[in-house]
Protein backbone atom coordinates (compact mmCIF):
# COMPACT_ATOMS: atom_id res chain seq x y z
CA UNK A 1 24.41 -38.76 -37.33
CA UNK A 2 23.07 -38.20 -41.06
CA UNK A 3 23.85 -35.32 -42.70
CA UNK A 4 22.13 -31.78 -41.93
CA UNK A 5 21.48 -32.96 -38.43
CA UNK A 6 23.66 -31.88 -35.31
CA UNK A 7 23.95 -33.53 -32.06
CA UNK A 8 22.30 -30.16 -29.95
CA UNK A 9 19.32 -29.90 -32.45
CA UNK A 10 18.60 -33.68 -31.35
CA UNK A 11 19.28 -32.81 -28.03
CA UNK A 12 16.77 -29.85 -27.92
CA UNK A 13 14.34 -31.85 -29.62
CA UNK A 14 14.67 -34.89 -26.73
CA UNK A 15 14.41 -32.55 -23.58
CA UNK A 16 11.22 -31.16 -25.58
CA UNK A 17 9.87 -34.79 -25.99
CA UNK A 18 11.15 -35.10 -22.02
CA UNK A 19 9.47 -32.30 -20.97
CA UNK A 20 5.83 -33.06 -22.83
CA UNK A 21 6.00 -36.62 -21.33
CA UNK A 22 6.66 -35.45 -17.69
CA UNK A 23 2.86 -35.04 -16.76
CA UNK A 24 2.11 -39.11 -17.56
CA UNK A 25 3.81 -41.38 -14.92
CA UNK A 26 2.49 -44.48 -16.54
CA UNK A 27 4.92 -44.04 -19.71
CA UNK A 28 7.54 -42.53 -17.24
CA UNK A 29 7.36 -45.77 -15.32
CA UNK A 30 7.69 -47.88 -18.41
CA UNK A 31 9.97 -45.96 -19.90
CA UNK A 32 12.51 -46.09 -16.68
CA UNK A 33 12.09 -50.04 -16.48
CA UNK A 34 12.95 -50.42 -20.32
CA UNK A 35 16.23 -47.87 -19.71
CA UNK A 36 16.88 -49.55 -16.12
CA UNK A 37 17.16 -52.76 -18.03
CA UNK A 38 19.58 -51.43 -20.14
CA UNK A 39 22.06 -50.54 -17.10
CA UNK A 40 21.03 -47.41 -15.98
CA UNK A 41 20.96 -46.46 -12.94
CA UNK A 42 17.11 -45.73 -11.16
CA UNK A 43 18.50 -42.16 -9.79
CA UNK A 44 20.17 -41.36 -13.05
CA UNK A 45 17.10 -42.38 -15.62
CA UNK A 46 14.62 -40.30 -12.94
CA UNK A 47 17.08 -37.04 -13.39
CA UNK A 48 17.26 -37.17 -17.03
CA UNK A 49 13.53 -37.44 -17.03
CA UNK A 50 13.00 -34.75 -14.81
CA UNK A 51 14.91 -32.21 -16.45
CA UNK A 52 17.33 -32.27 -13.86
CA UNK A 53 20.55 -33.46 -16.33
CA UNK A 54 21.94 -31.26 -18.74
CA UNK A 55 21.63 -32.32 -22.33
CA UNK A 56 23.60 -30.84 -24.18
CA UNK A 57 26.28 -33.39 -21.63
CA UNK A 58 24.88 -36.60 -22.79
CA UNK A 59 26.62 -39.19 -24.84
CA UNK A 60 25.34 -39.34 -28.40
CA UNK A 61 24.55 -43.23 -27.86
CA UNK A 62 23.09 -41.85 -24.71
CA UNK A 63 20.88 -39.46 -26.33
CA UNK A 64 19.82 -41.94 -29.01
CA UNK A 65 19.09 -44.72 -26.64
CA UNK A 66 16.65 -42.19 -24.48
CA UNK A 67 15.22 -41.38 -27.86
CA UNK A 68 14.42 -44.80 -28.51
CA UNK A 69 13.21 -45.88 -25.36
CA UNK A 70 10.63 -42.52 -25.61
CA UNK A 71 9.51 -43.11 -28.73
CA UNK A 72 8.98 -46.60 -28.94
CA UNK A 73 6.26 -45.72 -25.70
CA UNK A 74 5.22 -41.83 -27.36
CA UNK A 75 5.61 -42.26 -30.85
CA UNK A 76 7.08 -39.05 -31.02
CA UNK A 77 7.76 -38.46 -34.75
CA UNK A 78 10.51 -35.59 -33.77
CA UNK A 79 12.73 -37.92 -32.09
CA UNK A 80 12.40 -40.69 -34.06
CA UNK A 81 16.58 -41.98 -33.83
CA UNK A 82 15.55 -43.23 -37.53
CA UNK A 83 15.06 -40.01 -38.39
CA UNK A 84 18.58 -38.72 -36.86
CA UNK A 85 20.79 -41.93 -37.39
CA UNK A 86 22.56 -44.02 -39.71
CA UNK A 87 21.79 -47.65 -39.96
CA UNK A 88 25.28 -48.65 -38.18
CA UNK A 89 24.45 -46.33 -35.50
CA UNK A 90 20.87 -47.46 -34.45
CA UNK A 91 22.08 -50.76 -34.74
CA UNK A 92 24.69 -49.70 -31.97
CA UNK A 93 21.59 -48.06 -30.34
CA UNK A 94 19.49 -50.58 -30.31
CA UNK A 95 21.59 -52.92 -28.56
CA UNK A 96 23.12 -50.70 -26.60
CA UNK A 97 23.64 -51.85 -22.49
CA UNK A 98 25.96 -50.15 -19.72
CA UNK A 99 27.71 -51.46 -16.54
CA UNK A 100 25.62 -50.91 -13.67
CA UNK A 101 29.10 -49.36 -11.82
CA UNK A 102 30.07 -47.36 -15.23
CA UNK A 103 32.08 -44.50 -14.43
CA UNK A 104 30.16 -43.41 -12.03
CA UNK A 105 31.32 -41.84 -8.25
CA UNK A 106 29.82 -41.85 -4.76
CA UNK A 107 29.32 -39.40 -2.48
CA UNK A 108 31.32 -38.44 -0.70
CA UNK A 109 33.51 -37.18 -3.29
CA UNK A 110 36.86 -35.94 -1.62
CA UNK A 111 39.20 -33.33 -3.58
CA UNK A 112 42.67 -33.30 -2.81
CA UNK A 113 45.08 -30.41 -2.23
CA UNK A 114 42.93 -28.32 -2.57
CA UNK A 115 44.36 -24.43 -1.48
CA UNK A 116 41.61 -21.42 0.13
CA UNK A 117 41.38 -18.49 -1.64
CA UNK A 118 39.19 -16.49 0.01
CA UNK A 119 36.76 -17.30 2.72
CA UNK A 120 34.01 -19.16 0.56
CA UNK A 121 36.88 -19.46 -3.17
CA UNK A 122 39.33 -22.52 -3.05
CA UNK A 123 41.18 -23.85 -5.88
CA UNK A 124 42.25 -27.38 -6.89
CA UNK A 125 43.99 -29.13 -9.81
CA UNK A 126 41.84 -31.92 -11.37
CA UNK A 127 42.12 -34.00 -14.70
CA UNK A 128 39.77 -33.50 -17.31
CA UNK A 129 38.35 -37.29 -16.80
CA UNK A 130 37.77 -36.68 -13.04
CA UNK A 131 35.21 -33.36 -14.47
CA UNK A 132 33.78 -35.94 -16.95
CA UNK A 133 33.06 -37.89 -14.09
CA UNK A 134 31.55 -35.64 -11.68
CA UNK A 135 28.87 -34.99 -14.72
CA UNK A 136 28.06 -38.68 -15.60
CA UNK A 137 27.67 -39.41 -11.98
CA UNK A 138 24.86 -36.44 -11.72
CA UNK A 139 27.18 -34.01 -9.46
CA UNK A 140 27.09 -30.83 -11.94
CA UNK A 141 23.95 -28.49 -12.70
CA UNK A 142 23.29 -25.62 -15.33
CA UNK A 143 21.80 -23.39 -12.79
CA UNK A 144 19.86 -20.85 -15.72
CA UNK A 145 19.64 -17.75 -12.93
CA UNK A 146 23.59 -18.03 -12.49
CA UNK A 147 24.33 -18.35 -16.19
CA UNK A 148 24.26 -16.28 -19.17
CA UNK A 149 21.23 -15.92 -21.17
CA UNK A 150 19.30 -18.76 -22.03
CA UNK A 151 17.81 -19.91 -25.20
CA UNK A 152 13.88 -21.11 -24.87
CA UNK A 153 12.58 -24.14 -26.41
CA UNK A 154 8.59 -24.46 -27.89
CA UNK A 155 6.43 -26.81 -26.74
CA UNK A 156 2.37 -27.01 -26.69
CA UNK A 157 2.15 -25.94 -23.11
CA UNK A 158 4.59 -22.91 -22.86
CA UNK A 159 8.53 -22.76 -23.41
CA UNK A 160 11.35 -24.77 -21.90
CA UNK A 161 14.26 -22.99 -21.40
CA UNK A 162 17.94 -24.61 -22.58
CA UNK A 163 21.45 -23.39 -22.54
CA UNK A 164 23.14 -20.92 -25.11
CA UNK A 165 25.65 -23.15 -26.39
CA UNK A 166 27.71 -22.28 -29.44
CA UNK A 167 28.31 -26.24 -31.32
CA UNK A 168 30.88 -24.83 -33.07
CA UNK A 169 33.07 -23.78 -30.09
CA UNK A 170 32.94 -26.99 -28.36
CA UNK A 171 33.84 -28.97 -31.40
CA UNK A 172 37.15 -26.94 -31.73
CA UNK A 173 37.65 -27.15 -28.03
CA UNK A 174 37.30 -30.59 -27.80
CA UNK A 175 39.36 -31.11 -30.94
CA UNK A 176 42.10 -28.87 -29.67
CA UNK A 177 42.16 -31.40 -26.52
CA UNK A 178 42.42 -34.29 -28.80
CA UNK A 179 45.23 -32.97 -30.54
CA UNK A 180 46.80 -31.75 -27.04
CA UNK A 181 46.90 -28.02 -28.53
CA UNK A 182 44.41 -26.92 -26.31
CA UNK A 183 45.92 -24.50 -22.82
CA UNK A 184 43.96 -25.67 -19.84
CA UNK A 185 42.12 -22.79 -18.09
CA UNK A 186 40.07 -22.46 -14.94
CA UNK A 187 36.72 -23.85 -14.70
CA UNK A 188 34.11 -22.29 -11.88
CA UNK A 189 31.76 -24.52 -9.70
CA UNK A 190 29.63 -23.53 -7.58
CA UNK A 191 28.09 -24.86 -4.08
CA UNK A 192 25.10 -22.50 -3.86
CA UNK A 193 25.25 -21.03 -0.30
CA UNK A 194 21.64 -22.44 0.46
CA UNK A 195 23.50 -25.77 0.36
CA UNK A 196 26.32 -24.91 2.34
CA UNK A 197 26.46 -28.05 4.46
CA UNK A 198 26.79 -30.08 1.44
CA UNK A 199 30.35 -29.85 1.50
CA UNK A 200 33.20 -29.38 4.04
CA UNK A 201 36.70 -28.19 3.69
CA UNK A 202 39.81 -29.29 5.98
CA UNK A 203 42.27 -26.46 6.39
CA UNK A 204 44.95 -29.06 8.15
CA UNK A 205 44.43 -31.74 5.57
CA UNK A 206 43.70 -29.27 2.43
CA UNK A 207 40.39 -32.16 1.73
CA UNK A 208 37.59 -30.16 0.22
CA UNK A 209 34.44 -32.89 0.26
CA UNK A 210 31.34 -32.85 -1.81
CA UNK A 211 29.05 -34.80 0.68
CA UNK A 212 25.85 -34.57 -1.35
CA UNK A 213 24.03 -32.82 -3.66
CA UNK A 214 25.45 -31.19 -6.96
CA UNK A 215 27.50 -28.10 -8.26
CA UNK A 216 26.47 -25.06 -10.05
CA UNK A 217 28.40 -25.13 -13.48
CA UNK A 218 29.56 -20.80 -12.95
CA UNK A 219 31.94 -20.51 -15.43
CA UNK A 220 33.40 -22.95 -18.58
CA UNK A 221 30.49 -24.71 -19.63
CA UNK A 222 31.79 -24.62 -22.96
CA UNK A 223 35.02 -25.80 -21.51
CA UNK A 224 33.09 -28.53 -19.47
CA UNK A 225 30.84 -30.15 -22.90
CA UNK A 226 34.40 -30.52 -24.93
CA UNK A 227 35.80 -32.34 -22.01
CA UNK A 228 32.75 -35.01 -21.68
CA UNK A 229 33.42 -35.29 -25.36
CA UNK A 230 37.27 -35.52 -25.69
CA UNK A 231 37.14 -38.28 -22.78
CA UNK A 232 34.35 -40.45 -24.46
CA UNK A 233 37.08 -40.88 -27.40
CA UNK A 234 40.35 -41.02 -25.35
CA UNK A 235 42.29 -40.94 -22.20
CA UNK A 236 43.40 -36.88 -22.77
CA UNK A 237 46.05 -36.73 -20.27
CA UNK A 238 44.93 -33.27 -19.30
CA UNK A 239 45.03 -31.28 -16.08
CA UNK A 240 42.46 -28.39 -15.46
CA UNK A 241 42.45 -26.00 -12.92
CA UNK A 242 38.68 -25.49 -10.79
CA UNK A 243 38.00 -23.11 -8.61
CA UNK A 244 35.68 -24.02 -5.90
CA UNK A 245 33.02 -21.25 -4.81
CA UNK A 246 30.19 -21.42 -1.77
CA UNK A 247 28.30 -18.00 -3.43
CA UNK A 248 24.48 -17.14 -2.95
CA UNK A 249 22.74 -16.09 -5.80
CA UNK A 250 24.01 -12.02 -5.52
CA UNK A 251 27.48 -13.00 -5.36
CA UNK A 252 27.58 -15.27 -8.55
CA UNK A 253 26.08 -13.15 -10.44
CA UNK A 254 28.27 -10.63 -9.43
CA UNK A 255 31.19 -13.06 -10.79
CA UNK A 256 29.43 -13.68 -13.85
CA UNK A 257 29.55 -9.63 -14.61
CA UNK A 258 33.01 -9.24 -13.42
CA UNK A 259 34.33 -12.27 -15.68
CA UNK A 260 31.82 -10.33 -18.38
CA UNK A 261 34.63 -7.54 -18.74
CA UNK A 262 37.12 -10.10 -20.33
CA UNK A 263 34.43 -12.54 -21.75
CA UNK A 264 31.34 -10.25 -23.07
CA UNK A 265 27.97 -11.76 -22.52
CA UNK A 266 24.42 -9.51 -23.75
CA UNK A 267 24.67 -6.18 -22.47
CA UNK A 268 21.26 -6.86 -21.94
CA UNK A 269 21.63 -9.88 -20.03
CA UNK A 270 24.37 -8.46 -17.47
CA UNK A 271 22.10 -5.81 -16.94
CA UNK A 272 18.98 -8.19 -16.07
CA UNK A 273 21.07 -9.87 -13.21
CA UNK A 274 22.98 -7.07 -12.23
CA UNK A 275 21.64 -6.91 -8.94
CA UNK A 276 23.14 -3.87 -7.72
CA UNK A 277 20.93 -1.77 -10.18
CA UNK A 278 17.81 -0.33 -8.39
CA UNK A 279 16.66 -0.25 -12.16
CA UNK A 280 17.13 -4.38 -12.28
CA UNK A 281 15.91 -4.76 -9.05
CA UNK A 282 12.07 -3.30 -9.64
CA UNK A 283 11.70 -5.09 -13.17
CA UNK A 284 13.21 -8.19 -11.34
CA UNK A 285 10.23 -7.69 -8.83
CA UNK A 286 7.64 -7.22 -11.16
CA UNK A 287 8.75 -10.21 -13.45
CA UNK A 288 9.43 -12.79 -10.68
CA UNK A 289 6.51 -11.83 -7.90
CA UNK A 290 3.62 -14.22 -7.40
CA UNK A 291 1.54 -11.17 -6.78
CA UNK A 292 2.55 -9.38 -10.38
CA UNK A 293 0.44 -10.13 -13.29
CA UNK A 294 3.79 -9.75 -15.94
CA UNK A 295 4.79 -12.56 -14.18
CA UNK A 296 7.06 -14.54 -16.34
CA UNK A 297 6.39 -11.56 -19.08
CA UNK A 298 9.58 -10.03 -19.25
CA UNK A 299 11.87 -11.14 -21.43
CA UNK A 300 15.71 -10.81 -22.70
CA UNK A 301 14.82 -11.94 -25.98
CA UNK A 302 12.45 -11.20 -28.77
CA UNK A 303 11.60 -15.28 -29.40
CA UNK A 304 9.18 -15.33 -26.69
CA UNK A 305 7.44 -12.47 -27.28
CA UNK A 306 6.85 -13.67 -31.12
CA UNK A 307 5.31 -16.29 -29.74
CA UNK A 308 2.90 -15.19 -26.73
CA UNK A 309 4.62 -16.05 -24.23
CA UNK A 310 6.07 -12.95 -22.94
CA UNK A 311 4.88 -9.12 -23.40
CA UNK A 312 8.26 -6.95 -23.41
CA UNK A 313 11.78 -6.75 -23.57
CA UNK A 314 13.79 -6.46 -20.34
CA UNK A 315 15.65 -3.27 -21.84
CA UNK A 316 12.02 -1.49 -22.73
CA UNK A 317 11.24 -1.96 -19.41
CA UNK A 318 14.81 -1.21 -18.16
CA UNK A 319 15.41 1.89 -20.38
CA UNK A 320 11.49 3.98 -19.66
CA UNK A 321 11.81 2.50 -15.77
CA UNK A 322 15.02 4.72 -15.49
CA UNK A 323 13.82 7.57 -17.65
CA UNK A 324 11.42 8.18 -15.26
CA UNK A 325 12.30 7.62 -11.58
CA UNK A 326 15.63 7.83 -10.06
CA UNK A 327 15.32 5.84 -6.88
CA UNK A 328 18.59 6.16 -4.19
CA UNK A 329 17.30 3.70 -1.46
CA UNK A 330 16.21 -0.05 -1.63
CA UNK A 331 13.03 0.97 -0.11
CA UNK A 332 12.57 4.29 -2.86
CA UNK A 333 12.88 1.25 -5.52
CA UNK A 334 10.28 -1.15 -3.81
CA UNK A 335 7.17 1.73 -3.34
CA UNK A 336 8.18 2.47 -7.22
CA UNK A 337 7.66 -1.89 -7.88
CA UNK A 338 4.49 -1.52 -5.26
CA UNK A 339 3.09 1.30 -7.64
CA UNK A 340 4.52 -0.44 -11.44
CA UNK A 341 2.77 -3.59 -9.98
CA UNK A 342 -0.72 -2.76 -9.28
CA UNK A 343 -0.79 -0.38 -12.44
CA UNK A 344 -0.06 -3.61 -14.83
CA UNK A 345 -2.67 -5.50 -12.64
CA UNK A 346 -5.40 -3.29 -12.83
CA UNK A 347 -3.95 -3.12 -16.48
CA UNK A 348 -4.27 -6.58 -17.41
CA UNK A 349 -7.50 -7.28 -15.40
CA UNK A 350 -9.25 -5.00 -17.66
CA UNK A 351 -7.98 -6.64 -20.66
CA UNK A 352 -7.16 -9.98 -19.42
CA UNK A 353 -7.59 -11.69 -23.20
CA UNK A 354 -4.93 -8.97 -24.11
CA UNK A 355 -2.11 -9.32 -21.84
CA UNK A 356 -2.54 -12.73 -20.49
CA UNK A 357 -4.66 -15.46 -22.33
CA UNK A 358 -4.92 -14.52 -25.36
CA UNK A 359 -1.88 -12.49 -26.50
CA UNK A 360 -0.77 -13.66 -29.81
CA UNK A 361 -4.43 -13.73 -31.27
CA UNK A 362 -5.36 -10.22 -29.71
CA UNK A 363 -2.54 -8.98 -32.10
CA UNK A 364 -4.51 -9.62 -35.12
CA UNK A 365 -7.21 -7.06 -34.13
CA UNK A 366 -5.36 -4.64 -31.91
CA UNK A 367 -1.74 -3.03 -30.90
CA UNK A 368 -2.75 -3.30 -27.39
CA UNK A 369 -0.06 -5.41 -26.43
CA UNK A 370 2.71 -4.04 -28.48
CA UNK A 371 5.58 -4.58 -27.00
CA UNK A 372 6.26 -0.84 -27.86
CA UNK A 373 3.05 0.18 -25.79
CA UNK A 374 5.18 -0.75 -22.45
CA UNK A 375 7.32 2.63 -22.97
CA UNK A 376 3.66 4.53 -23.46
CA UNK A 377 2.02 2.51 -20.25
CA UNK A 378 5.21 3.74 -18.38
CA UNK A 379 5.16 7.10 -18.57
CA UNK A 380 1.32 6.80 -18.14
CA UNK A 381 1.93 4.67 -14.66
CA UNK A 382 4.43 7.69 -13.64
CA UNK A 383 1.48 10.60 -14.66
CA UNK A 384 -0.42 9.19 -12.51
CA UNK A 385 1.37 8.18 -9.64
CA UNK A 386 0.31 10.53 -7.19
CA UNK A 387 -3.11 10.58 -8.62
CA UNK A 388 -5.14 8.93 -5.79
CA UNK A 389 -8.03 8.16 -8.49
CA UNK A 390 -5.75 6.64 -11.51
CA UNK A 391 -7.52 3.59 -10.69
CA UNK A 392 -10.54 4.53 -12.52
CA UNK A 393 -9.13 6.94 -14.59
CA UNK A 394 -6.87 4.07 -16.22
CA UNK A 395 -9.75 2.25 -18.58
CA UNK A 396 -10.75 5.97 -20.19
CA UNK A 397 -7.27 6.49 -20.84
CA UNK A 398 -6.29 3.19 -22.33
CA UNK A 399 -9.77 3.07 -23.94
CA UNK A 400 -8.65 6.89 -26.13
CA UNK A 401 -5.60 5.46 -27.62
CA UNK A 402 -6.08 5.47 -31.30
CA UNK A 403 -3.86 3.06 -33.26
CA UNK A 404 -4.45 4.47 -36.34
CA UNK A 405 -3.41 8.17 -35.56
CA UNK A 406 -0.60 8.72 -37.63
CA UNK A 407 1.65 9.83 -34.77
CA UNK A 408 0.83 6.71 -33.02
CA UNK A 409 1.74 4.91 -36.00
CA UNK A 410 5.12 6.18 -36.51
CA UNK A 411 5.61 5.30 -33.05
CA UNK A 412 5.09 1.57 -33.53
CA UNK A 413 6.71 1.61 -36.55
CA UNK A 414 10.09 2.03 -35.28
CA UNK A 415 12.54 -0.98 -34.95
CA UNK A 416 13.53 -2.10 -31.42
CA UNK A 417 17.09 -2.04 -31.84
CA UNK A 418 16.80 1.63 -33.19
CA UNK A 419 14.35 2.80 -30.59
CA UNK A 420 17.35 1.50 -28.08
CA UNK A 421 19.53 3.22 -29.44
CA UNK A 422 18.06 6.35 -29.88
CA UNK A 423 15.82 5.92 -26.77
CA UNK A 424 16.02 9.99 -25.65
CA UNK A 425 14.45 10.82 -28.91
CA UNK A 426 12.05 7.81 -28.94
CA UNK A 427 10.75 8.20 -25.46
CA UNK A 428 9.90 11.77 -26.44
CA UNK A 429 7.56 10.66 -28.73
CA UNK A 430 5.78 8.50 -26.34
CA UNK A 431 5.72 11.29 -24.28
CA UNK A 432 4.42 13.43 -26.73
CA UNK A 433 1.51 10.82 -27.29
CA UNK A 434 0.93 10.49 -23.59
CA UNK A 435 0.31 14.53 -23.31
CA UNK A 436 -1.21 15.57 -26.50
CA UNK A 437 -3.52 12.03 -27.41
CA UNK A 438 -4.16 11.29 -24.32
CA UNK A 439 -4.24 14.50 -22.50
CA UNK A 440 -2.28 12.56 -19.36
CA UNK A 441 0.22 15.85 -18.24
CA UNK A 442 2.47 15.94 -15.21
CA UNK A 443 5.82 17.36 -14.63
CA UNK A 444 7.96 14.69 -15.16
């Protein structure tokens, strides 16, 4: 590639382009016949332009001839492999064709000696090409609920999500494996349980079979992107050690915060998917029910919310949620979702513009839908939870806030990694605003 240009910005730029040509199946279908002419496979062209492949796992000739193909149809000035490429390299592009057959397995894909460690854990030694394999051939997913914290991607109709990958990591990984320097570790994948007859396992003949379908990538992603790599150059000669797991949703992301304590991901993160929390469990409701108008609006990261796309932070939410109710049954946590839900829905339909259609502009104008405001609205939502008119009362309330008190401005002022960290003292002050401005009092 020319300088200043790495292979994951191109990358993020193509599933972009990908993503924004999805909705027109005239240029999908041209596009697939120019790539199927090329050599690649019908089922593999349709997952790449789907969404279903990862990436950041693509070839670098791969990802330029997509590129090509795309823009040659789109004229998509962003992925333009001229742009990207030296002149050797789109020459190699441009004439690039595969092997129908390339590298590529069948199902059903049978793993040998492989020992049970638990009821739904097995283990298996595999070589690093047999891995690379499994991902050309379309067998391994990046599942984003079952992995740590994604990264979102821009686009004109909303954001794309993509893996957190660290570039430099994998190019010392895979350079290590080169060099035969690198100590083989254990790499997770996952058959989620929903898809539990899409494998079998022999206890007399130790054969563990992946009949159909693909595998969760749970742990060694990293791991797994230097391998496709280090194979593409040479044979490696290297053994790897996969453990085999059949885990619902609950139980791997109870592995991913158990391998968190030797392998730190965002506290923040954990905490989002930790699903034993009560806490987790009613912002996980609010932010993932079709019935919840912050749908979609809670966020682990501050990108989206610059942009419009999302309201708060999961902490905010996390941190004022817990301040103020201390639920000790599942059901205790659901009437306190039930109540947080139809709060922020009578909430936004009185300022719809506001909180759902027109976020980022409202901002110029107002501090409605500071992302501060959520601690304030929560501790309002907890005033009046036993009020059986708060309904009506809410609009009067919301309507009295004065962002120009100097109290209130204070408030705002405050940085989000302070008011995190000093979140007793900061959620006095919104409590303070709640009671004196706003003249909302209840025992807390």
């Amino acid at each position: 590639m020319k300088k200043g240009f790495t292979k994951q910005d191109f990358a993020e730029k193509l599933k972009k382009a990908v993503y924004e040509i999805s909705i027109n199946t005239v240029e999908q279908e041209t596009i697939i016949n120019n790539l199927s002419r090329r050599g690649y496979e019908l089922g593999y062209i349709s997952s790449v332009l789907e969404g279903n492949v990862v990436f950041d796992s693509l070839d670098l000739m791969d990802l330029g001839v997509f590129a090509l193909e795309i823009h040659k149809i789109t004229d998509d000035n962003l992925i333009n492999p001229k742009k990207y490429f030296e002149d050797i390299e789109l020459e190699r592009i441009t004439g690039y064709k595969i092997g129908l057959e390339q590298d590529v397995l069948k199902y059903p894909v049978v793993f040998e000696d492989v020992r049970r460690v638990a009821h739904n854990i097995w283990h298996v030694i595999v070589s690093a090409e047999f891995i690379a394999q499994l991902g050309r051939s379309n067998m391994l997913n990046y599942e984003f609920k079952t992995q740590r914290e994604p990264k979102t991607i821009e686009t004109k109709d909303g954001i794309i999500l993509t893996p957190s990958i660290n570039p430099k990591s994998v190019i010392e990984i895979t350079d290590e494996i080169l060099k035969k320097t690198f100590k083989p570790n254990t790499l997770t994948f996952n058959i989620p349980f929903k898809d539990s007859n899409n494998f079998k396992y022999d206890e007399n003949t130790k054969k563990w079979t992946l009949i159909d379908g693909k595998m969760d990538i749970l742990d060694g992603y990293h791991r797994y992107l230097s391998i496709i790599a280090a194979t593409r150059i040479q044979e490696t000669g290297y053994n790897f050690e996969l453990r085999l797991t059949n885990f619902d949703e609950d139980e791997a992301n109870d592995f991913i915060v158990q391998e968190d304590k030797r392998n730190p991901i965002s506290k923040e993160y954990i905490k989002s998917i930790d699903s034993s929390s009560l806490i987790t469990q009613i912002v996980t409701r609010l932010n993932q029910s079709n019935k919840s108008e912050l749908r979609g609006k809670i966020a682990t990261d501050k990108v989206s919310i610059l942009k419009g796309f999302s309201l708060v932070r999961f902490d905010t939410m996390y941190k004022s949620i817990n301040k103020l109710w201390s639920p000790r049954t599942i059901n205790e946590a659901n009437m306190i979702s039930n109540h947080l839900r139809d709060f922020y829905n009578i909430l936004v339909d009185l300022y719809p513009d506001e909180f759902k259609f027109k976020i980022t502009e409202s901002r110029r104008s107002s501090q409605i839908n500071n992302e501060k405001m959520f601690v304030v609205y929560n501790i309002i939502a907890k005033k009046l939870e036993d009020d059986g008119n708060w309904e009506s009362e809410l609009k009067s309330i919301i309507d009295n806030i004065d962002f120009e008190d100097e109290q209130m401005k204070e408030f705002l002022e405050v940085s989000h990694s302070v008011a995190m960290n000093k979140f007793n003292r900061y959620f006095k002050m919104a409590n303070d605003i709640v009671e004196v401005k706003l003249n909302v009092r209840q025992t807390l």
